[in-house]
N, C-alpha and C. Protein backbone atom coordinates (compact mmCIF):
# COMPACT_ATOMS: atom_id res chain seq x y z
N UNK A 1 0.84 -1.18 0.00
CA UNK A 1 0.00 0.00 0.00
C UNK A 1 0.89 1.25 0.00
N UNK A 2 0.40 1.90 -1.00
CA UNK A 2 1.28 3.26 -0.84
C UNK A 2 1.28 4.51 0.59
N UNK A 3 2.63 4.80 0.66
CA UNK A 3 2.63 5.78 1.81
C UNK A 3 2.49 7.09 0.98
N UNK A 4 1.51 7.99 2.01
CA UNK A 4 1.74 9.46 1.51
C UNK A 4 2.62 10.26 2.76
N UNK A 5 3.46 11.50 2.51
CA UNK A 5 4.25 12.25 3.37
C UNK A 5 4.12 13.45 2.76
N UNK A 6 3.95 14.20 3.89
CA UNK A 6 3.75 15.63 4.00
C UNK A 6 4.96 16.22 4.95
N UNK A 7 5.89 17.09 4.65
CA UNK A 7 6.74 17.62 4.88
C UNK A 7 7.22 19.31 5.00
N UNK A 8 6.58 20.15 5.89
CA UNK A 8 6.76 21.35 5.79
C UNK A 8 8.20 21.75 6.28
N UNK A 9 8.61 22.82 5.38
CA UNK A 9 10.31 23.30 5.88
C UNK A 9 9.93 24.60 5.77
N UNK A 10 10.60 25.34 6.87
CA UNK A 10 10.47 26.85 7.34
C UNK A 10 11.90 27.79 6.97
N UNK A 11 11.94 27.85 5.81
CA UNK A 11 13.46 28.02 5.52
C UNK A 11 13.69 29.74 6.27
N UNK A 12 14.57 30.22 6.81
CA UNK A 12 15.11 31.67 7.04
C UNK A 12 14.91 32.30 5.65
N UNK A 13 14.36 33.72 5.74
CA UNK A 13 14.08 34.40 4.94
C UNK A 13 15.29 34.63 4.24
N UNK A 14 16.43 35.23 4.51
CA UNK A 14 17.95 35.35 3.91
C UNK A 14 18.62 34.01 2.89
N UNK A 15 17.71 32.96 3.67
CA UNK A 15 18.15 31.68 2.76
C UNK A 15 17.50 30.83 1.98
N UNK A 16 16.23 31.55 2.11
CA UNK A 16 15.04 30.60 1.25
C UNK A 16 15.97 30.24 -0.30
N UNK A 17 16.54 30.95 -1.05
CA UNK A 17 17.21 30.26 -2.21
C UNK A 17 18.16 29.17 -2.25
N UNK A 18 18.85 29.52 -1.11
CA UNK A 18 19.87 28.26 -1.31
C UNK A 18 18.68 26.90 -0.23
N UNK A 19 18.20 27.17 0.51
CA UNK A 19 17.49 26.13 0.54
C UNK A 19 16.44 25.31 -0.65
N UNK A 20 16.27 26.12 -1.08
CA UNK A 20 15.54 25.94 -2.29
C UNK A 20 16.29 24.95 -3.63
N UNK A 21 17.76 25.98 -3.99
CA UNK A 21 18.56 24.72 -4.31
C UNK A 21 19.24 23.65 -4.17
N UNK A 22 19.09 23.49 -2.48
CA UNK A 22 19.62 22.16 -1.94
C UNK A 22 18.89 21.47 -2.44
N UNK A 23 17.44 21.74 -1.90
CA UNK A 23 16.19 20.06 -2.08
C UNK A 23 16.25 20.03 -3.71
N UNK A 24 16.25 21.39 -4.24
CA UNK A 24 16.20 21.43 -5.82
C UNK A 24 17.05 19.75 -6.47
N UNK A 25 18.19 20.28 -5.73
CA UNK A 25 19.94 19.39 -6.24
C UNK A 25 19.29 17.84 -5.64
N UNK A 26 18.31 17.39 -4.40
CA UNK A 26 18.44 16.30 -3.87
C UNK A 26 17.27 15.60 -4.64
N UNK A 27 16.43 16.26 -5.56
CA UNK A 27 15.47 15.76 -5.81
C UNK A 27 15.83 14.77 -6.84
N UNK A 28 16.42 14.98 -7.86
CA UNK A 28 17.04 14.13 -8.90
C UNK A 28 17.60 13.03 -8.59
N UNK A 29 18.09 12.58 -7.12
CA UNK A 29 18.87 11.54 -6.88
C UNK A 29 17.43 10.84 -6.10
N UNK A 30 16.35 11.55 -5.53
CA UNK A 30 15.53 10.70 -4.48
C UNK A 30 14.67 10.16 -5.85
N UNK A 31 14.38 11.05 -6.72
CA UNK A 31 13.02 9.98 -8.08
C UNK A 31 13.90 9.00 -8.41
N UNK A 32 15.29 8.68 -8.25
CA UNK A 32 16.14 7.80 -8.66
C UNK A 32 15.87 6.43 -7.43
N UNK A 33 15.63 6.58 -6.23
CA UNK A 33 15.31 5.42 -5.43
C UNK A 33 13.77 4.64 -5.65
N UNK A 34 14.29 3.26 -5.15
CA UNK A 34 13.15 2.53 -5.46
C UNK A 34 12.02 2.78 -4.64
N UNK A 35 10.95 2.56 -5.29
CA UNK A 35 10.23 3.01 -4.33
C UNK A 35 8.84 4.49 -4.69
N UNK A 36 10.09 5.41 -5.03
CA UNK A 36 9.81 6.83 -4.80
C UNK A 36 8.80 6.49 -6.09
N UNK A 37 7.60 7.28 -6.06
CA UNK A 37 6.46 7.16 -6.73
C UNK A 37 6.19 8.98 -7.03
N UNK A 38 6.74 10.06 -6.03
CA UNK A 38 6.32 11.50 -5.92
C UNK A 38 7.28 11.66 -5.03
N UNK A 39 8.18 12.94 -5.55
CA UNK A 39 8.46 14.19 -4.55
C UNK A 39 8.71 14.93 -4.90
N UNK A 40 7.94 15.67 -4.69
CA UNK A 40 7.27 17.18 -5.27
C UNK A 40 7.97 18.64 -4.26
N UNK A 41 8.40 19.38 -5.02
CA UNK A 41 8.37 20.49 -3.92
C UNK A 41 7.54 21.80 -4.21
N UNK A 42 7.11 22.23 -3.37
CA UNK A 42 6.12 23.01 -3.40
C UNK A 42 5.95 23.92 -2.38
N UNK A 43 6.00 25.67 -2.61
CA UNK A 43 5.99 26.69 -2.06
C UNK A 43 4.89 27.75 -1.35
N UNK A 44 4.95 27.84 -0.52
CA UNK A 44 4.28 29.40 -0.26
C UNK A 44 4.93 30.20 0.02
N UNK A 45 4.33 31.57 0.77
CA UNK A 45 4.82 32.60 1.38
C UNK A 45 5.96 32.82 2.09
N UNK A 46 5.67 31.64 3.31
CA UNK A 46 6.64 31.41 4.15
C UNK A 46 7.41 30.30 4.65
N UNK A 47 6.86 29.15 3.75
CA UNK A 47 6.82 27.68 3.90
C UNK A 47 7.46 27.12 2.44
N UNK A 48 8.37 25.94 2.61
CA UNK A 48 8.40 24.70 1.35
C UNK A 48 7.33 23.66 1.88
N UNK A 49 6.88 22.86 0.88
CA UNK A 49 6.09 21.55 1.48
C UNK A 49 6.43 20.05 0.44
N UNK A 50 7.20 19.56 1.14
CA UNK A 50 7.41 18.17 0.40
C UNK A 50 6.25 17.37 -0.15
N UNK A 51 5.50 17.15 -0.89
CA UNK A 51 5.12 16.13 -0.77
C UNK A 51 5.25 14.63 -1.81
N UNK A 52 5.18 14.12 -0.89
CA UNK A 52 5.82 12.36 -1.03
C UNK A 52 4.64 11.66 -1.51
N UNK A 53 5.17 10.47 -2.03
CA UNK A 53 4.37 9.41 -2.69
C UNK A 53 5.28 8.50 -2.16
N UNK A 54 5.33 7.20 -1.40
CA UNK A 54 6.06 6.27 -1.83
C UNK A 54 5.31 4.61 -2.05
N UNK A 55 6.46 3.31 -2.79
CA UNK A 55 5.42 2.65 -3.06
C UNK A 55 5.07 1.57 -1.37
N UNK A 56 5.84 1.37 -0.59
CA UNK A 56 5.41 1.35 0.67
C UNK A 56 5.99 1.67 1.77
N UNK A 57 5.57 1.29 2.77
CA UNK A 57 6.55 1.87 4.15
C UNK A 57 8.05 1.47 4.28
N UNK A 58 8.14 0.20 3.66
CA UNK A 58 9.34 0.01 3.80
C UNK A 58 10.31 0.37 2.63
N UNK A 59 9.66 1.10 1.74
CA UNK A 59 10.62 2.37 0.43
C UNK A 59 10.77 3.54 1.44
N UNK A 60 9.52 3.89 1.97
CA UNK A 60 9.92 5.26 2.73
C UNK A 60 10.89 4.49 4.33
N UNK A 61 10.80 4.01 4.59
CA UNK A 61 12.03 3.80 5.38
C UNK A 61 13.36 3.78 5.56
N UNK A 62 13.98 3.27 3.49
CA UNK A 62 14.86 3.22 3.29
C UNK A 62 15.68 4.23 2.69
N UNK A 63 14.55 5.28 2.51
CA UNK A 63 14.93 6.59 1.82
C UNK A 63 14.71 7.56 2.92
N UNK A 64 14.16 7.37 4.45
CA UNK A 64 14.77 8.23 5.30
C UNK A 64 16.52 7.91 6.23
N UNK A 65 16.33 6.41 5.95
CA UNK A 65 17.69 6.27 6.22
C UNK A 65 18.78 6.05 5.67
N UNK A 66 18.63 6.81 4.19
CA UNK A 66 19.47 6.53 2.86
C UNK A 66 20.72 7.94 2.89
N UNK A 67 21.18 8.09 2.11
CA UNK A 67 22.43 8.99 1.80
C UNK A 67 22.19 10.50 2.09
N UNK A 68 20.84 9.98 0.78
CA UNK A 68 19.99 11.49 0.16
C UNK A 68 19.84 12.95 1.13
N UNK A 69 19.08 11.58 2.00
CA UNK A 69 18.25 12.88 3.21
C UNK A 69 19.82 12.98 3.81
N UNK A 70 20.84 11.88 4.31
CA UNK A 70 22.14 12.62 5.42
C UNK A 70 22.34 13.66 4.15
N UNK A 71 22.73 13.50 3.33
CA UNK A 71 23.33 14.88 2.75
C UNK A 71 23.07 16.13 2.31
N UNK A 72 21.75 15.99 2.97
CA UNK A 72 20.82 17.34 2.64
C UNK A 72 20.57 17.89 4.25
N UNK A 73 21.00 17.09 5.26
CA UNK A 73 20.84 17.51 6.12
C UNK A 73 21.47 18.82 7.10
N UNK A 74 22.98 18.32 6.52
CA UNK A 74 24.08 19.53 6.62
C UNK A 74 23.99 20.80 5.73
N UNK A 75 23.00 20.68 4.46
CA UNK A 75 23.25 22.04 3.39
C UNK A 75 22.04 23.06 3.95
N UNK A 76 21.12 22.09 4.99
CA UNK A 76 19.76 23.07 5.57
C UNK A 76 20.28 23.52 6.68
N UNK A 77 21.52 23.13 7.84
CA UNK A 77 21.52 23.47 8.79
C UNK A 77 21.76 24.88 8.82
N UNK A 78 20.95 25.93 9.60
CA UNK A 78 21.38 27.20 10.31
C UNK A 78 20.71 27.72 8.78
N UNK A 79 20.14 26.87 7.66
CA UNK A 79 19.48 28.13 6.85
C UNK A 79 17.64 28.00 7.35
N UNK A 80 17.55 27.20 7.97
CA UNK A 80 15.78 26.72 8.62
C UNK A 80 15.77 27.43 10.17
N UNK A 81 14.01 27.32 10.33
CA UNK A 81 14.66 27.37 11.54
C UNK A 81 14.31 26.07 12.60
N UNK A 82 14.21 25.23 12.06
CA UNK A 82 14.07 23.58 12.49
C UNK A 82 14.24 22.64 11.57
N UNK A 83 14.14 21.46 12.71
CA UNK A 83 13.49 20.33 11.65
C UNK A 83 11.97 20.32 11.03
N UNK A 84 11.85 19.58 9.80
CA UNK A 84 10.29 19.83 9.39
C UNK A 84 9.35 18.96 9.83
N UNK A 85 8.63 19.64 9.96
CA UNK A 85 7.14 18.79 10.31
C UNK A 85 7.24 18.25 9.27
N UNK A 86 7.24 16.75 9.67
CA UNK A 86 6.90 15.11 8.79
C UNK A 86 5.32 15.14 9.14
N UNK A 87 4.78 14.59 8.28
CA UNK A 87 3.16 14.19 8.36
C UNK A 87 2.82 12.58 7.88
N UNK A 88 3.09 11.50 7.98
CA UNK A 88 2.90 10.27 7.12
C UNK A 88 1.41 9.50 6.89
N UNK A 89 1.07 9.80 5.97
CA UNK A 89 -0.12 9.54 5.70
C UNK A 89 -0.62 8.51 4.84
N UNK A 90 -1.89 7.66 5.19
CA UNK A 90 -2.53 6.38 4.84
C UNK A 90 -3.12 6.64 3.52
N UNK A 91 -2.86 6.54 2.28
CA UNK A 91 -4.56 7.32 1.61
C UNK A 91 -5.36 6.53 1.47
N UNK A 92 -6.71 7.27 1.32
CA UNK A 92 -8.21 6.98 1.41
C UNK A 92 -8.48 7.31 0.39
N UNK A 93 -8.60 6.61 -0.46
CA UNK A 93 -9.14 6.59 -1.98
C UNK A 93 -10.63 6.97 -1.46
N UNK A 94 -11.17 7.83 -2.67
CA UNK A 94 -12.12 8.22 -3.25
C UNK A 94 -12.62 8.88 -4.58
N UNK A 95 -13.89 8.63 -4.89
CA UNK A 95 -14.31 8.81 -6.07
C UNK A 95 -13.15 8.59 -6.92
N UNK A 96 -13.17 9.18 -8.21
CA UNK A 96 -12.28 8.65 -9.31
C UNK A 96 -11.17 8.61 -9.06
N UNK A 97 -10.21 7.30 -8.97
CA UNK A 97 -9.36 6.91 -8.99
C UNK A 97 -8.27 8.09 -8.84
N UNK A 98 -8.14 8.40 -10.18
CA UNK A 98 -7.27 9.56 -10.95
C UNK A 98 -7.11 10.77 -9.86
N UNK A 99 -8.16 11.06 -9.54
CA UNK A 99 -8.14 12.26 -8.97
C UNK A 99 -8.61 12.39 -7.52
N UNK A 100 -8.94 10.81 -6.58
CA UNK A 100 -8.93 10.63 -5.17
C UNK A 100 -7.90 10.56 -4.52
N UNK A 101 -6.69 10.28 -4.81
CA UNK A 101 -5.58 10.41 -4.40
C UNK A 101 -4.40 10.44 -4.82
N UNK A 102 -3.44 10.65 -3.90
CA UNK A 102 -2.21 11.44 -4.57
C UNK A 102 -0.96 10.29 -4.98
C-alpha cells in the first residue's frame, strides 16, 4: 500500500534560495530510489512543502535512512529554523481513482 508524506520546511528568509537549491539538487537523486512514486516540492509565502508518494513503508524507510536525506541535512543546517514537520499519511481513496488520491 502506498505511503503518503507531508513535509513542511520553514526556511530563514535570507536563505530561502539556497534552501531551495539544496532540495532542488536532492530531488534528482531521491526519483532515482526505489520506491519513490512523488516528490514534489512546493511553495508558499513562508513555507516549502514536500510532498511524497512512496510505493510502501518500507521504500519510505529506506529513503529516510538513505544517503539522500544525510546529505541534505548539513546544506539546511542554520538556513531553517528547524526540523520539518513530517506528516505520514494512509490514503483513502475516493471517487475517481485519478483524482482521489495522490
Amino acid at each position: 500500500m502506498p505511503v503518503v508524506v507531508v513535509a513542511t520546511i520553514l526556511p530563514l528568509a535570507e536563505h530561502r534560495a539556497a534552501v531551495i537549491d539544496a532540495i532542488k539538487e536532492t530531488i534528482e537523486q531521491v526519483h532515482a530510489e526505489d520506491g519513490c512514486e512523488l516528490y514534489s516540492l512546493n511553495e508558499a509565502a513562508d513555507r516549502l512543502v514536500m510532498v511524497e508518494r512512496w510505493a510502501s513503508q518500507e521504500a519510505l524507510d529506506v529513503h529516510v535512512k538513505g544517503r539522500n536525506l544525510a546529505a541534505l541535512g548539513p546544506r539546511l543546517a542554520g538556513k531553517v529554523t528547524g526540523a520539518p514537520e513530517v506528516v505520514v499519511l494512509q490514503p483513502v481513496p475516493a471517487g475517481d481513482p485519478a483524482k482521489g488520491a495522490v
